[in-house]
N, C-alpha and C. Protein backbone atom coordinates (compact mmCIF):
# COMPACT_ATOMS: atom_id res chain seq x y z
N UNK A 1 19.73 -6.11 24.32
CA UNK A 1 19.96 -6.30 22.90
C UNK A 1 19.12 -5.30 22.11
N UNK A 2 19.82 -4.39 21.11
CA UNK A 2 19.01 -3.46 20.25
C UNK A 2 18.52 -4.53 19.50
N UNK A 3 16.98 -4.12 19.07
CA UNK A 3 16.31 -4.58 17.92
C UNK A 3 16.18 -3.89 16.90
N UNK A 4 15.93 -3.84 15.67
CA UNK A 4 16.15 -3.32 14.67
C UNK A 4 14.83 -3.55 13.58
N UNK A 5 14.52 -2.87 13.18
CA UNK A 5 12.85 -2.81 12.27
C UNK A 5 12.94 -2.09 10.97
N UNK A 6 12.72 -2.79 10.03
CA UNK A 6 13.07 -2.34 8.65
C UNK A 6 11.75 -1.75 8.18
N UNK A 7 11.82 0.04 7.47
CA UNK A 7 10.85 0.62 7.20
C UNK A 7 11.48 0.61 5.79
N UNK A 8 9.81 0.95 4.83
CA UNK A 8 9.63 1.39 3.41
C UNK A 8 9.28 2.64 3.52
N UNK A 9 10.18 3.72 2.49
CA UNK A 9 9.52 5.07 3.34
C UNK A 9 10.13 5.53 1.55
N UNK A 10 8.96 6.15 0.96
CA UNK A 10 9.30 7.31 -0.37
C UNK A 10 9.63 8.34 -0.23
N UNK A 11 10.53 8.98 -0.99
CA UNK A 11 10.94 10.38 -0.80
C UNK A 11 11.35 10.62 -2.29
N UNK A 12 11.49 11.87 -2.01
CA UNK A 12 11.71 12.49 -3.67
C UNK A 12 13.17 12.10 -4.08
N UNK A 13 13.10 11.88 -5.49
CA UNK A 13 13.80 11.26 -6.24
C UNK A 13 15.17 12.47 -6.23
N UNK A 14 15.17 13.58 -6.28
CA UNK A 14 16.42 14.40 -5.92
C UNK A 14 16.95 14.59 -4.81
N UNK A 15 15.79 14.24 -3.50
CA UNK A 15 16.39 13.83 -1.87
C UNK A 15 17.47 12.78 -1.86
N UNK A 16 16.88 11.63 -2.64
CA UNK A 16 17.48 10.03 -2.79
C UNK A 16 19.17 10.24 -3.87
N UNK A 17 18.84 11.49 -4.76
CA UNK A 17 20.28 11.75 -5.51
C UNK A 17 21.01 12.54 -4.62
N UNK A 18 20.68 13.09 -3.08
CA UNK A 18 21.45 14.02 -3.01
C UNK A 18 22.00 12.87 -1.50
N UNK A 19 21.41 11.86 -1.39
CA UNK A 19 21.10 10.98 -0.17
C UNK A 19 22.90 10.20 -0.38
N UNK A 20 22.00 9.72 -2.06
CA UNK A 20 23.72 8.78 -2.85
C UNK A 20 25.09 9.31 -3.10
N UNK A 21 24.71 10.75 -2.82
CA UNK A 21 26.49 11.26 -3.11
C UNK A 21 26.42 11.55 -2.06
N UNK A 22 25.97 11.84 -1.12
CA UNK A 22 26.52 12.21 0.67
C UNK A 22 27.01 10.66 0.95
N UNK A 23 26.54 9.44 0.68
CA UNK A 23 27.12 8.64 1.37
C UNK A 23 27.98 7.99 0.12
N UNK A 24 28.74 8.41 -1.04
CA UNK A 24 29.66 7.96 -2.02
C UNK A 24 30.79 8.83 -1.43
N UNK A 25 30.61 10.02 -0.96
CA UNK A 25 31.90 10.57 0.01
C UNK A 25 31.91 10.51 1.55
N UNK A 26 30.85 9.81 1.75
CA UNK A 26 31.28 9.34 3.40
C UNK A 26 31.00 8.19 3.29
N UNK A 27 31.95 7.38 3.28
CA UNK A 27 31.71 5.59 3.48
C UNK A 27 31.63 5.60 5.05
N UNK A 28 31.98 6.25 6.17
CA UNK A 28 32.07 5.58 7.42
C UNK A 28 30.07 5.97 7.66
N UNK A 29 29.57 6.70 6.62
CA UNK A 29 27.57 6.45 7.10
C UNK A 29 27.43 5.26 5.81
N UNK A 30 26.06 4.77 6.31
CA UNK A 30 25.44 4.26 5.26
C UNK A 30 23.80 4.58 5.19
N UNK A 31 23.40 4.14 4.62
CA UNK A 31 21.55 4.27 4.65
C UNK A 31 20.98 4.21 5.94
N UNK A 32 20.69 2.74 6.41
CA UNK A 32 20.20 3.00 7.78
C UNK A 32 20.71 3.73 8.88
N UNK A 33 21.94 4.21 9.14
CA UNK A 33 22.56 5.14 10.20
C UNK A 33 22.09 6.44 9.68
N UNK A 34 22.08 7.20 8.58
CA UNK A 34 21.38 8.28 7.94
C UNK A 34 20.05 8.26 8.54
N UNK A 35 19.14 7.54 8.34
CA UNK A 35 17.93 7.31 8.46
C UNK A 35 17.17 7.40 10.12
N UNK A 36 18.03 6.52 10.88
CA UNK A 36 17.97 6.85 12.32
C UNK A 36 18.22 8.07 12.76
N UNK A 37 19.98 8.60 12.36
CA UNK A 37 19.98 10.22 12.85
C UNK A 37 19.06 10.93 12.66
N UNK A 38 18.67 11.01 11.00
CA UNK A 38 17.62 11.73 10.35
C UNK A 38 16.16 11.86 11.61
N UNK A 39 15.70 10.62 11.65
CA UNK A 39 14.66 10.47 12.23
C UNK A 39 14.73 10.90 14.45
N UNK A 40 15.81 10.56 14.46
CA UNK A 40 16.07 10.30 15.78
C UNK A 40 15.98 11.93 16.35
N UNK A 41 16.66 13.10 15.41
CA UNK A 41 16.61 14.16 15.48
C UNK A 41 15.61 14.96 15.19
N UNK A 42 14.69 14.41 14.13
CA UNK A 42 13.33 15.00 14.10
C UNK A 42 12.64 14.67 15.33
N UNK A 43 12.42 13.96 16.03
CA UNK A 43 11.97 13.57 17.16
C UNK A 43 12.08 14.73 18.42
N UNK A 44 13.89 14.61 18.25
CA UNK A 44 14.29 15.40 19.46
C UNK A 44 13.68 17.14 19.36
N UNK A 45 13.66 17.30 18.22
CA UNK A 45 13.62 18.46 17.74
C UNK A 45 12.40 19.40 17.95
N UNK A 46 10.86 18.08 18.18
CA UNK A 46 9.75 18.47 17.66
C UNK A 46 9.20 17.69 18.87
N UNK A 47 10.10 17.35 20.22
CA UNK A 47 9.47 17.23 21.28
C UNK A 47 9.03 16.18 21.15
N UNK A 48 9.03 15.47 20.88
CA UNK A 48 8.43 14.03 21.14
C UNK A 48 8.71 13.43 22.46
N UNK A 49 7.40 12.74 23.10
CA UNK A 49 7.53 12.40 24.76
C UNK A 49 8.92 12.65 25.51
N UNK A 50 8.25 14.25 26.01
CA UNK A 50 9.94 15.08 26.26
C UNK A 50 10.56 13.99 27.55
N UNK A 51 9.61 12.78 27.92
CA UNK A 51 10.54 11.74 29.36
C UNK A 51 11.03 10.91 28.84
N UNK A 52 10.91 10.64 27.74
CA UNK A 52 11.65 9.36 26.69
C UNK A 52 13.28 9.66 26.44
N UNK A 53 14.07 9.48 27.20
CA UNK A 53 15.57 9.79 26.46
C UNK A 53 15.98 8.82 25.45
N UNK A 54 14.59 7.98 24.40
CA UNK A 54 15.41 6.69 23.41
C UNK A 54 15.93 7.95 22.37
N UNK A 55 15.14 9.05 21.68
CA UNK A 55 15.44 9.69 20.77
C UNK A 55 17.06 10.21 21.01
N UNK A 56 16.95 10.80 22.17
CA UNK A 56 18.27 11.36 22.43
C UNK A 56 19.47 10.41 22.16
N UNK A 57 19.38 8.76 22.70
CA UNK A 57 20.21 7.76 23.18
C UNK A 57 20.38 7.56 21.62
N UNK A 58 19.76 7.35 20.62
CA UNK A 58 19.66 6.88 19.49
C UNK A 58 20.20 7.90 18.75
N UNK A 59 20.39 9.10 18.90
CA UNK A 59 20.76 9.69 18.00
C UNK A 59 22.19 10.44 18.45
N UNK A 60 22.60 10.29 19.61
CA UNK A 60 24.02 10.19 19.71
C UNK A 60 24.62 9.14 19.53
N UNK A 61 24.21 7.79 20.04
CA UNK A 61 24.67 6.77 19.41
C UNK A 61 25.24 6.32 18.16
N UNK A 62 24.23 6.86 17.46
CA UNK A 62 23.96 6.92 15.47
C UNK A 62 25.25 7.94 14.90
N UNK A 63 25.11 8.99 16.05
CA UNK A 63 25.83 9.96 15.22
C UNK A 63 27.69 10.04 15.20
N UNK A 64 27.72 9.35 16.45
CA UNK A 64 29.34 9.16 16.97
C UNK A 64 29.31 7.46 16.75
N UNK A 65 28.21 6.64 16.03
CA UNK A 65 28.84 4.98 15.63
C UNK A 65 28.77 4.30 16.37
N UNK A 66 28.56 4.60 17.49
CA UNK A 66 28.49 3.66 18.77
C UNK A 66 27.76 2.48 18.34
N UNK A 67 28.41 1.45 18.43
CA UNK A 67 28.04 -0.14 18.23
C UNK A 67 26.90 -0.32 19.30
N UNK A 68 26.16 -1.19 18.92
CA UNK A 68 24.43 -1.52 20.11
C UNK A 68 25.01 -3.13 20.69
């Protein structure tokens, strides 16, 4: 069973306007699927525990919708 953990995270107020019209023309993302790719790919990107495949699993998952 995926678990799921709700973060508070600030970002600039023109990130967050440019955040609301990417997902007013893509209804199939919403906030938290943004947020995982977002994050899931910084991860992959910047090496994070290169034996861990969750970043990888999580962010193809996220990115093609795959239900948990």
């Amino acid at each position: 069973m995926q678990v799921s953990v709700s973060i508070l995270a600030e970002i600039p107020e023109d990130l967050h306007e440019s955040l609301k019209a990417f997902l007013e023309t893509h209804p199939a993302w919403d906030q938290d699927r943004l947020y995982a790719a977002a994050l899931s790919l910084f991860l992959l990107q910047n090496g994070h525990n290169q034996g861990d495949r969750t970043p990888s699993r999580v962010y193809l998952d996220t990115l093609f919708n795959y239900a948990h």
